[in-house]
N, C-alpha and C. Protein backbone atom coordinates (compact mmCIF):
# COMPACT_ATOMS: atom_id res chain seq x y z
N UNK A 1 158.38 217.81 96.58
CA UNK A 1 159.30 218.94 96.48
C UNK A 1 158.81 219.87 95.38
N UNK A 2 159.09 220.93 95.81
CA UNK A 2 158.35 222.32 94.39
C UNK A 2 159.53 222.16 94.00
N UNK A 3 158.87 222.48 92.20
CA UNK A 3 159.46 222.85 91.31
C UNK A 3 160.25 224.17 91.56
N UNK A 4 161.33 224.30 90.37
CA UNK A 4 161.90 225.66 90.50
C UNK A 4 161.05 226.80 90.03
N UNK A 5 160.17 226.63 89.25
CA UNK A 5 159.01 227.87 88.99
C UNK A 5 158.19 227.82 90.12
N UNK A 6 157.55 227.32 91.04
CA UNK A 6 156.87 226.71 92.00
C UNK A 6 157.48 227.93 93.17
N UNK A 7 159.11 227.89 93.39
CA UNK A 7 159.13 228.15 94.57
C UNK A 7 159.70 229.73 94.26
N UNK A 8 159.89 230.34 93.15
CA UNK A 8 159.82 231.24 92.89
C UNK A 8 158.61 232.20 93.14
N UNK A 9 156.98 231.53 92.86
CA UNK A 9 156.08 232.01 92.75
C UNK A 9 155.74 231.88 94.36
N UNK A 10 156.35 230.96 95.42
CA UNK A 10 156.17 230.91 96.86
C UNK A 10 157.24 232.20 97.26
N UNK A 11 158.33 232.45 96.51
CA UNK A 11 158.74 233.04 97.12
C UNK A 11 158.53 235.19 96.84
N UNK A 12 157.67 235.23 95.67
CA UNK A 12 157.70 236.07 95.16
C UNK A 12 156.45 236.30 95.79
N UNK A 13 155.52 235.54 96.62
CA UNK A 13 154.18 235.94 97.72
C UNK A 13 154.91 236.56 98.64
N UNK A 14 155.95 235.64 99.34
CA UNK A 14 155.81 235.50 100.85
C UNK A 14 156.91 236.84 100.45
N UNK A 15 157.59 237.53 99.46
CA UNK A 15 158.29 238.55 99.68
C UNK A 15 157.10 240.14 99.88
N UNK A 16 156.52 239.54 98.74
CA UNK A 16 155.69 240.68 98.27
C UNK A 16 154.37 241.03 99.95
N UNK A 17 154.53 240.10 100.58
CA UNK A 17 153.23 239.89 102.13
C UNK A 17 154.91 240.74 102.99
N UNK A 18 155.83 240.29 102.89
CA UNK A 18 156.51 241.31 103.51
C UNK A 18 157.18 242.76 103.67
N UNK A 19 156.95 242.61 102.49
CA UNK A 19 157.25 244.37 102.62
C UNK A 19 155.47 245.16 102.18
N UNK A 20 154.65 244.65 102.32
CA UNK A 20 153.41 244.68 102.83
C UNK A 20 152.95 245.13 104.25
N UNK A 21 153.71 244.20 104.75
CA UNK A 21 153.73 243.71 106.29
C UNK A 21 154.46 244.80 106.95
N UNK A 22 155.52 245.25 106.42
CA UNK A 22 156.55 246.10 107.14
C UNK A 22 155.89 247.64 106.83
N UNK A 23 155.64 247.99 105.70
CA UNK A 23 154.93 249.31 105.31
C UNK A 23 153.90 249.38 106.26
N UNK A 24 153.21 248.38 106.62
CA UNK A 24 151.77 248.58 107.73
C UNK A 24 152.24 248.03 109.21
N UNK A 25 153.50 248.02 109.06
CA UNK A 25 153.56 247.43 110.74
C UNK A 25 153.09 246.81 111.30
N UNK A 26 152.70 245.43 110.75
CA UNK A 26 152.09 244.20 110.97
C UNK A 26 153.08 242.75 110.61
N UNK A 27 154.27 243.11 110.61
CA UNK A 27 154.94 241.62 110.60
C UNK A 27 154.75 240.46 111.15
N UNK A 28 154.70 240.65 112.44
CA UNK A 28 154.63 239.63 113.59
C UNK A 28 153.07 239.36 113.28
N UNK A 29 151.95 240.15 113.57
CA UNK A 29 150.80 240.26 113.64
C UNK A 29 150.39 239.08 112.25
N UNK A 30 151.17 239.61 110.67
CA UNK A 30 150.39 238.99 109.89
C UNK A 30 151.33 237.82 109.78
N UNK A 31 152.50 238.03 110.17
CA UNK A 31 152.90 236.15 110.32
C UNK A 31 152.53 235.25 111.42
N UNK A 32 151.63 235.47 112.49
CA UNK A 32 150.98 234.86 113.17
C UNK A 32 149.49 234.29 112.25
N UNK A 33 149.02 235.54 112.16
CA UNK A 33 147.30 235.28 110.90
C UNK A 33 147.91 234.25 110.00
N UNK A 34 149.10 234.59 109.29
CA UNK A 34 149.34 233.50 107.88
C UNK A 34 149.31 232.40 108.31
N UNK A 35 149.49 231.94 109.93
CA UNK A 35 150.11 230.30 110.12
C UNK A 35 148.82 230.01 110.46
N UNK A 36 147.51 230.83 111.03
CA UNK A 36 146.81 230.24 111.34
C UNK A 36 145.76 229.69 109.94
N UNK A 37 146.15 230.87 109.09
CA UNK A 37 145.25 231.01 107.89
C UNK A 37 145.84 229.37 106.95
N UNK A 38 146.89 229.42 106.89
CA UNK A 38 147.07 228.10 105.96
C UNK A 38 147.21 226.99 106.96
N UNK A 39 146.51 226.66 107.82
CA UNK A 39 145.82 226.04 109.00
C UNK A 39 144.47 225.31 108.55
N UNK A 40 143.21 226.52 107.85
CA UNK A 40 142.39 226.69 108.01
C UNK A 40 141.58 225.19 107.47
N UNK A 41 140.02 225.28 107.91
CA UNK A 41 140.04 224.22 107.41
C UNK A 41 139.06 223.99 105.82
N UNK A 42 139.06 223.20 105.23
CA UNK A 42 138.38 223.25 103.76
C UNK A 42 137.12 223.88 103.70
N UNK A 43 135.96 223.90 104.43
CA UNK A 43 134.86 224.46 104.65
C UNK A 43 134.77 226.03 104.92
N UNK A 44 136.05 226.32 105.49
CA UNK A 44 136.13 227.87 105.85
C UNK A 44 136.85 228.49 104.61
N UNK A 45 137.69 227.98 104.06
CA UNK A 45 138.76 227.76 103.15
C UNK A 45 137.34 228.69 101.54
N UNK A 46 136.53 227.43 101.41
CA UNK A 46 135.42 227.38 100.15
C UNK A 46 134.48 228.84 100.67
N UNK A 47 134.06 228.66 101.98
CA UNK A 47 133.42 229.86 102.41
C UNK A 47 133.62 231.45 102.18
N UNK A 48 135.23 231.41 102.54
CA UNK A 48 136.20 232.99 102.01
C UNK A 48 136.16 232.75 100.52
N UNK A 49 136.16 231.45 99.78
CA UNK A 49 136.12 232.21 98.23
C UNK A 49 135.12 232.62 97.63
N UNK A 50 134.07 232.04 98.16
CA UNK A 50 132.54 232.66 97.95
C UNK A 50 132.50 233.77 98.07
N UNK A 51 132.38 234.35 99.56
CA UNK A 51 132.83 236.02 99.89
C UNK A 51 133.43 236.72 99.23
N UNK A 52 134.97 236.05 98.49
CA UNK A 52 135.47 236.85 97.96
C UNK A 52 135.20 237.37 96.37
N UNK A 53 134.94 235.86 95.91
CA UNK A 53 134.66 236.02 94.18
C UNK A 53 133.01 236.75 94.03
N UNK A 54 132.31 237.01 95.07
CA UNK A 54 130.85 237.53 95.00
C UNK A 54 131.17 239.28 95.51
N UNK A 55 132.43 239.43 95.76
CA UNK A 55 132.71 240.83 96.24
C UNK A 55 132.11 240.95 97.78
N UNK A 56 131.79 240.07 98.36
CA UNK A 56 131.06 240.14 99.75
C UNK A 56 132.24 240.43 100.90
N UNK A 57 133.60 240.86 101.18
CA UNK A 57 134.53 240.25 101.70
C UNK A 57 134.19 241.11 102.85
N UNK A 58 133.16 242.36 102.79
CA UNK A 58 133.09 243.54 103.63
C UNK A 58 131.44 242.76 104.50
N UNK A 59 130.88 241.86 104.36
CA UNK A 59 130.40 241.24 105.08
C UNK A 59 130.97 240.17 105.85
N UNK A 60 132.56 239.91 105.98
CA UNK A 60 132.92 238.98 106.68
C UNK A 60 132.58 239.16 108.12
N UNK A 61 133.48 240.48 108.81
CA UNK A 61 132.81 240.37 110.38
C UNK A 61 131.45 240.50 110.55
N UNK A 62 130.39 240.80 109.87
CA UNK A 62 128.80 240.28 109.92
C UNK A 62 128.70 238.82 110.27
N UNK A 63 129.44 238.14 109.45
CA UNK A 63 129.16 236.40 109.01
C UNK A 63 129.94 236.23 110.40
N UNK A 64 130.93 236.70 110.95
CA UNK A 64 131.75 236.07 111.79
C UNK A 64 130.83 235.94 113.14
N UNK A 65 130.39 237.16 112.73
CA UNK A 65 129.28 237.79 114.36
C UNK A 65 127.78 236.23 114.27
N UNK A 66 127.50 236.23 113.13
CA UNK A 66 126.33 235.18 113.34
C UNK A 66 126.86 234.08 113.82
N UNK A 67 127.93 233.72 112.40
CA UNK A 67 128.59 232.38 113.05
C UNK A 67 128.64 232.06 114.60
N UNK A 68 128.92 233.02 115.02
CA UNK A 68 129.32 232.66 116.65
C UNK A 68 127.43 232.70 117.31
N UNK A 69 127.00 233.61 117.06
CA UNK A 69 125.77 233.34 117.41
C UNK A 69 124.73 232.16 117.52
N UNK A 70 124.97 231.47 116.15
CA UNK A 70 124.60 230.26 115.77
C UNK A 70 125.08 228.93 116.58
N UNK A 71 127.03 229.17 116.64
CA UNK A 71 127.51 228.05 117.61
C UNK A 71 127.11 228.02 118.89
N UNK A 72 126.97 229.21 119.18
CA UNK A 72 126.72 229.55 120.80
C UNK A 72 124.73 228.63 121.34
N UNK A 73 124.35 228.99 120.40
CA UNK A 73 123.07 228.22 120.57
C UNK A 73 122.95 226.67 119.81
N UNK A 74 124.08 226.41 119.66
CA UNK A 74 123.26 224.74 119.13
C UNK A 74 123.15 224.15 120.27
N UNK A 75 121.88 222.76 119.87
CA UNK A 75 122.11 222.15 121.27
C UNK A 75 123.24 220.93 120.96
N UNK A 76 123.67 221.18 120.14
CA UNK A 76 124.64 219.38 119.89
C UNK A 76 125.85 219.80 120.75
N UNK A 77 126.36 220.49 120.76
CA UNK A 77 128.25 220.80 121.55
C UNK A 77 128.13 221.67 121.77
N UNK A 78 128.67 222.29 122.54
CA UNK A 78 129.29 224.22 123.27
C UNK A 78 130.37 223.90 123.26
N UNK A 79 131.41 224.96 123.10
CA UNK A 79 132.63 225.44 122.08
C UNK A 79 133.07 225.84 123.70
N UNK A 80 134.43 225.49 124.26
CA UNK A 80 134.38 226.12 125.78
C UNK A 80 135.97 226.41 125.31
N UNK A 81 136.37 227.81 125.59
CA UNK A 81 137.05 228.55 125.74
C UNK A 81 138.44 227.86 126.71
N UNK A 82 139.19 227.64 126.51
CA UNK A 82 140.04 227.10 127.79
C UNK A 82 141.41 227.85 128.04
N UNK A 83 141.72 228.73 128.90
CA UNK A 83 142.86 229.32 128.52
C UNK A 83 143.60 229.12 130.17
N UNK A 84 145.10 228.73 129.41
CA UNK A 84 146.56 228.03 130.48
C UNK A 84 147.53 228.79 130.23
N UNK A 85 148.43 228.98 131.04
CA UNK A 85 149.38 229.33 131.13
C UNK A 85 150.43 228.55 130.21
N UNK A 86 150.36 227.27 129.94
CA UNK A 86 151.35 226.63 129.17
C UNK A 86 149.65 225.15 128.47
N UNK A 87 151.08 224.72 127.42
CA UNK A 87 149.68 224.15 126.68
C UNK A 87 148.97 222.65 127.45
N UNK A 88 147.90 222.46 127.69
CA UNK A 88 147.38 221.56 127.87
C UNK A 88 148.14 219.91 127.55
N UNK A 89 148.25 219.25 128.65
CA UNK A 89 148.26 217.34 128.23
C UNK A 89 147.11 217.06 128.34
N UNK A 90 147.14 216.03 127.75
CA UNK A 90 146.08 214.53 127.20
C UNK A 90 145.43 214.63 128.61
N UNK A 91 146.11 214.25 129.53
CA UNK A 91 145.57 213.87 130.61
C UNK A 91 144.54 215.36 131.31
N UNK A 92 145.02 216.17 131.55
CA UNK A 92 144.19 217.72 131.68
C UNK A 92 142.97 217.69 130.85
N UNK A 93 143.46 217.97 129.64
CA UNK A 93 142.41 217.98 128.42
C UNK A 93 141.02 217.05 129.28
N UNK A 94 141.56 215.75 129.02
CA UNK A 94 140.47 214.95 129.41
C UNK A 94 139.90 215.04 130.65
N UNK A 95 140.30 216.05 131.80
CA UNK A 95 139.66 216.05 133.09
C UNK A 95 138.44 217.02 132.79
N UNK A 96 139.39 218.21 132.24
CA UNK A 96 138.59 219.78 131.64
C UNK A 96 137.04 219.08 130.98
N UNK A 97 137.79 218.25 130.03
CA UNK A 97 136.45 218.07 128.77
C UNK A 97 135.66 216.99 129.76
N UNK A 98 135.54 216.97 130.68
CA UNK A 98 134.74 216.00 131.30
C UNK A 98 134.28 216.54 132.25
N UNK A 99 134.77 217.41 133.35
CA UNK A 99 134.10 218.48 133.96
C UNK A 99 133.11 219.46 133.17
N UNK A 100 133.50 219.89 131.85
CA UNK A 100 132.63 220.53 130.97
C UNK A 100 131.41 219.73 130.61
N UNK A 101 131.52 218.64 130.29
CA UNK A 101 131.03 217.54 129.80
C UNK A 101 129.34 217.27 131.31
N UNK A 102 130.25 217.50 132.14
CA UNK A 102 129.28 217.19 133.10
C UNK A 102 128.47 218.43 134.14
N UNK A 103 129.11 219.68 133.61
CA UNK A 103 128.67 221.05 134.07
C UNK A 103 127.12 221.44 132.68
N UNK A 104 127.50 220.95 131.78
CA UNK A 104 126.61 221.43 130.46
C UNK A 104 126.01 220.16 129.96
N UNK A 105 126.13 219.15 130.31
CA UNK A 105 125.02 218.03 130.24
C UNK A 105 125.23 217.61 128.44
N UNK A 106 126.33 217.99 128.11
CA UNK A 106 126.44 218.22 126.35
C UNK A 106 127.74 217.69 126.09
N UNK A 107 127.83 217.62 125.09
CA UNK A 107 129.70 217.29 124.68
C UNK A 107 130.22 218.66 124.20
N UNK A 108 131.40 218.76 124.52
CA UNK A 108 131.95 219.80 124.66
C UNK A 108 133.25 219.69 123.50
N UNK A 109 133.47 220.81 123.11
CA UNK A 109 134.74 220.79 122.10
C UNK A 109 135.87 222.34 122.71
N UNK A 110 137.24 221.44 122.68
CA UNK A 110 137.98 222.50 123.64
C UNK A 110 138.65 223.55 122.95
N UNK A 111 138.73 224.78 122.58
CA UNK A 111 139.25 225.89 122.36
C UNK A 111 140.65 226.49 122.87
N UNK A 112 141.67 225.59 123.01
CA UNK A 112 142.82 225.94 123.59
C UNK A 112 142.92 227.20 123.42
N UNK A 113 144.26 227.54 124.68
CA UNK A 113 144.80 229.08 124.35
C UNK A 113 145.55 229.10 125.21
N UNK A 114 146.72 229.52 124.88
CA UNK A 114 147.68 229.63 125.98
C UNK A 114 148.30 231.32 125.91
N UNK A 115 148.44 231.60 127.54
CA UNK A 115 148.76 233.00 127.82
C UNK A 115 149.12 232.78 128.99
N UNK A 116 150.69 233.05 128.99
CA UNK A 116 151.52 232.92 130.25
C UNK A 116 151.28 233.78 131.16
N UNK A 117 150.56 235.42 130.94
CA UNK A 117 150.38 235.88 131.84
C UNK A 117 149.39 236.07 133.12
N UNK A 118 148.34 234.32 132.72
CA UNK A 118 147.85 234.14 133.64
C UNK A 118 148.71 233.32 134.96
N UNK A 119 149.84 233.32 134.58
CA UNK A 119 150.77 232.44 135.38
C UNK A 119 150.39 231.22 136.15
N UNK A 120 149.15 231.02 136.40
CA UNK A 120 148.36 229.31 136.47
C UNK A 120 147.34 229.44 136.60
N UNK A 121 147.00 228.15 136.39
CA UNK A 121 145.34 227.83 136.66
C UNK A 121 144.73 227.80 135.30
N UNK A 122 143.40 227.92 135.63
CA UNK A 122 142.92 228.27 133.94
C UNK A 122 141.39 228.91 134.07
N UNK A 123 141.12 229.20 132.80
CA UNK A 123 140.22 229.93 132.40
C UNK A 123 139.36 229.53 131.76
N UNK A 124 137.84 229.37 131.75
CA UNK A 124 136.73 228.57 131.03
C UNK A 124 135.86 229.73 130.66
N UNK A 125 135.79 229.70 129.13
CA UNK A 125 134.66 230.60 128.58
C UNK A 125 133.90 230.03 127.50
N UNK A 126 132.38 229.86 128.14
CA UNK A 126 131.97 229.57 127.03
C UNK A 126 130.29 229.79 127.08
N UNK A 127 129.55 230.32 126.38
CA UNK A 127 128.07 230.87 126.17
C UNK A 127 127.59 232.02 127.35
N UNK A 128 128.63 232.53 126.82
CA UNK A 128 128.68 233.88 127.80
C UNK A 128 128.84 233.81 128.87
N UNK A 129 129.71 232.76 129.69
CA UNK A 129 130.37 232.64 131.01
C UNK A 129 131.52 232.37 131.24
N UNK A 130 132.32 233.02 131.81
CA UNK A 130 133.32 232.99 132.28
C UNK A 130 133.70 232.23 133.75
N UNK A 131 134.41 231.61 134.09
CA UNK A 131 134.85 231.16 134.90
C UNK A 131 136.88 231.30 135.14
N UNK A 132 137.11 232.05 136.22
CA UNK A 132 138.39 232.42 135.95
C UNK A 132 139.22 231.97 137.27
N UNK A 133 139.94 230.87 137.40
CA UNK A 133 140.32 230.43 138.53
C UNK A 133 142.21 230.66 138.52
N UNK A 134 142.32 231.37 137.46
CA UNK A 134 143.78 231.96 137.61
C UNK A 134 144.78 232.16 138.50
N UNK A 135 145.95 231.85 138.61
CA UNK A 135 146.68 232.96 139.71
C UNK A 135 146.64 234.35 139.40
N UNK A 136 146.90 234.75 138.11
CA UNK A 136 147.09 235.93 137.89
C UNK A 136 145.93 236.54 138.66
N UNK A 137 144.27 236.09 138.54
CA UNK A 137 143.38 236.49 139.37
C UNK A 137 143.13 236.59 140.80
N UNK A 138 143.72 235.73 141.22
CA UNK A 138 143.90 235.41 142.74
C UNK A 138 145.13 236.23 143.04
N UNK A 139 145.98 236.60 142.35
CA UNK A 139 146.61 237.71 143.24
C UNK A 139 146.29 238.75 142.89
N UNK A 140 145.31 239.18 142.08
CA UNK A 140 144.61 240.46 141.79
C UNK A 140 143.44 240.41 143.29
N UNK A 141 143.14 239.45 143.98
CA UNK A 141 141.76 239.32 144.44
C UNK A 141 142.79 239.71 145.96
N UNK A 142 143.73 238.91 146.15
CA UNK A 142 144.47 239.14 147.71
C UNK A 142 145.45 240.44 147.54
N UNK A 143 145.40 241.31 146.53
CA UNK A 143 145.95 242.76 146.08
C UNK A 143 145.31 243.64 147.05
N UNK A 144 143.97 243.05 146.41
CA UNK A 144 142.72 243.94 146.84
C UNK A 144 142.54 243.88 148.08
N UNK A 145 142.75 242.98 149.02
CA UNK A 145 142.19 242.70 150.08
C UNK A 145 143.11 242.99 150.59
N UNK A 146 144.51 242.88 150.73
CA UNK A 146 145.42 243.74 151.12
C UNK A 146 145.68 245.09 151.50
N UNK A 147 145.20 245.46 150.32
CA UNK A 147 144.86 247.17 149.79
C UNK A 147 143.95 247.72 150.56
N UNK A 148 143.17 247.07 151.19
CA UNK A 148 141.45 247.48 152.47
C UNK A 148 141.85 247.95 153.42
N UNK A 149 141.79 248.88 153.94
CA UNK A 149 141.78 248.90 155.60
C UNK A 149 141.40 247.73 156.25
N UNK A 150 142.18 247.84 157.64
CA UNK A 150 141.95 246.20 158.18
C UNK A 150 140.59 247.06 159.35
N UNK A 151 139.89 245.84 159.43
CA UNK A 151 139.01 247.11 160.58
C UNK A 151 139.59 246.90 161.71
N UNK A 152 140.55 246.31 162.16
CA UNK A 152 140.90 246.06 163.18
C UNK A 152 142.07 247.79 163.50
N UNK A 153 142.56 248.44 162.49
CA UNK A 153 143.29 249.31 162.33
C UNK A 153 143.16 250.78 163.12
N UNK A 154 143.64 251.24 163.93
CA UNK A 154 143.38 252.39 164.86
C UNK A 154 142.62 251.88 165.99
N UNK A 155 142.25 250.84 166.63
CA UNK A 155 141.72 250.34 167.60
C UNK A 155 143.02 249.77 168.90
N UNK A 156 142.50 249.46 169.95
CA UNK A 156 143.14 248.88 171.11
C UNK A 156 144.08 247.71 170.14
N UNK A 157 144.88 247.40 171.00
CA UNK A 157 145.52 245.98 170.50
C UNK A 157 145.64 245.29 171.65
């Protein structure tokens, strides 16, 4: 449990990040970042204070851009993108990471993401491929085909 000086100084952040937040019209936006940020993990954590105490902080999206460059080519794991409509079970997880597992000949590490407005199915991205077996896509695809002239249209019946 914090102290009473403790939660003063928690509360004299999280006031001062909000009317921060509200002047830039980023509430929602930076209380999403904050949950992911005190998430983060110790290695990324030591990394931003480097950046920061060296004044480097304006090379972060540089570092972000390699970083990904770097993951994208190891040969130990590929990072696969997975995006559902609602969040993944144990049991899914383990079909996905094993279909991945056996599409890339590698072990695979899964990248959840959930976005209801694919309304099902899911989505695989990873070393610059996409694979999109969605509904939301499939009724974009029978939209289209809908949308065609039929050739059968102005002919005998």
């Amino acid at each position: 449990m914090a102290s009473r000086a403790e939660e003063r100084l928690l509360e004299t952040y999280a006031r001062t990040l909000l009317e921060a937040s509200k002047s830039e019209g980023r509430v929602f936006q930076n209380l999403h970042d904050l949950e992911v940020v005190a998430n983060v993990a110790p290695e990324l954590t030591a990394t931003l204070e480097a950046l920061h105490e060296r004044g480097d902080m304006d090379l972060l999206p540089g570092v972000c851009r390699l970083y990904r460059d770097l993951v994208e080519s190891d040969d130990d794991v590929v990072g696969v993108e997975v995006t559902t409509a609602v969040p993944l079970d144990d049991r899914l997880r383990k079909v996905i990471t094993e279909k991945c597992e056996a599409d890339f000949g590698k072990k695979v590490f899964l990248i959840e993401q959930v976005d209801p407005s694919i309304i099902g199915g899911v989505v695989l991205s990873a070393r610059g491929k996409r694979r999109d077996v969605s509904v939301r896509t499939q009724l974009a695809a029978a939209r289209d085909l809908l949308a065609k002239p039929s050739e059968e249209e102005g002919g005998a019946a």
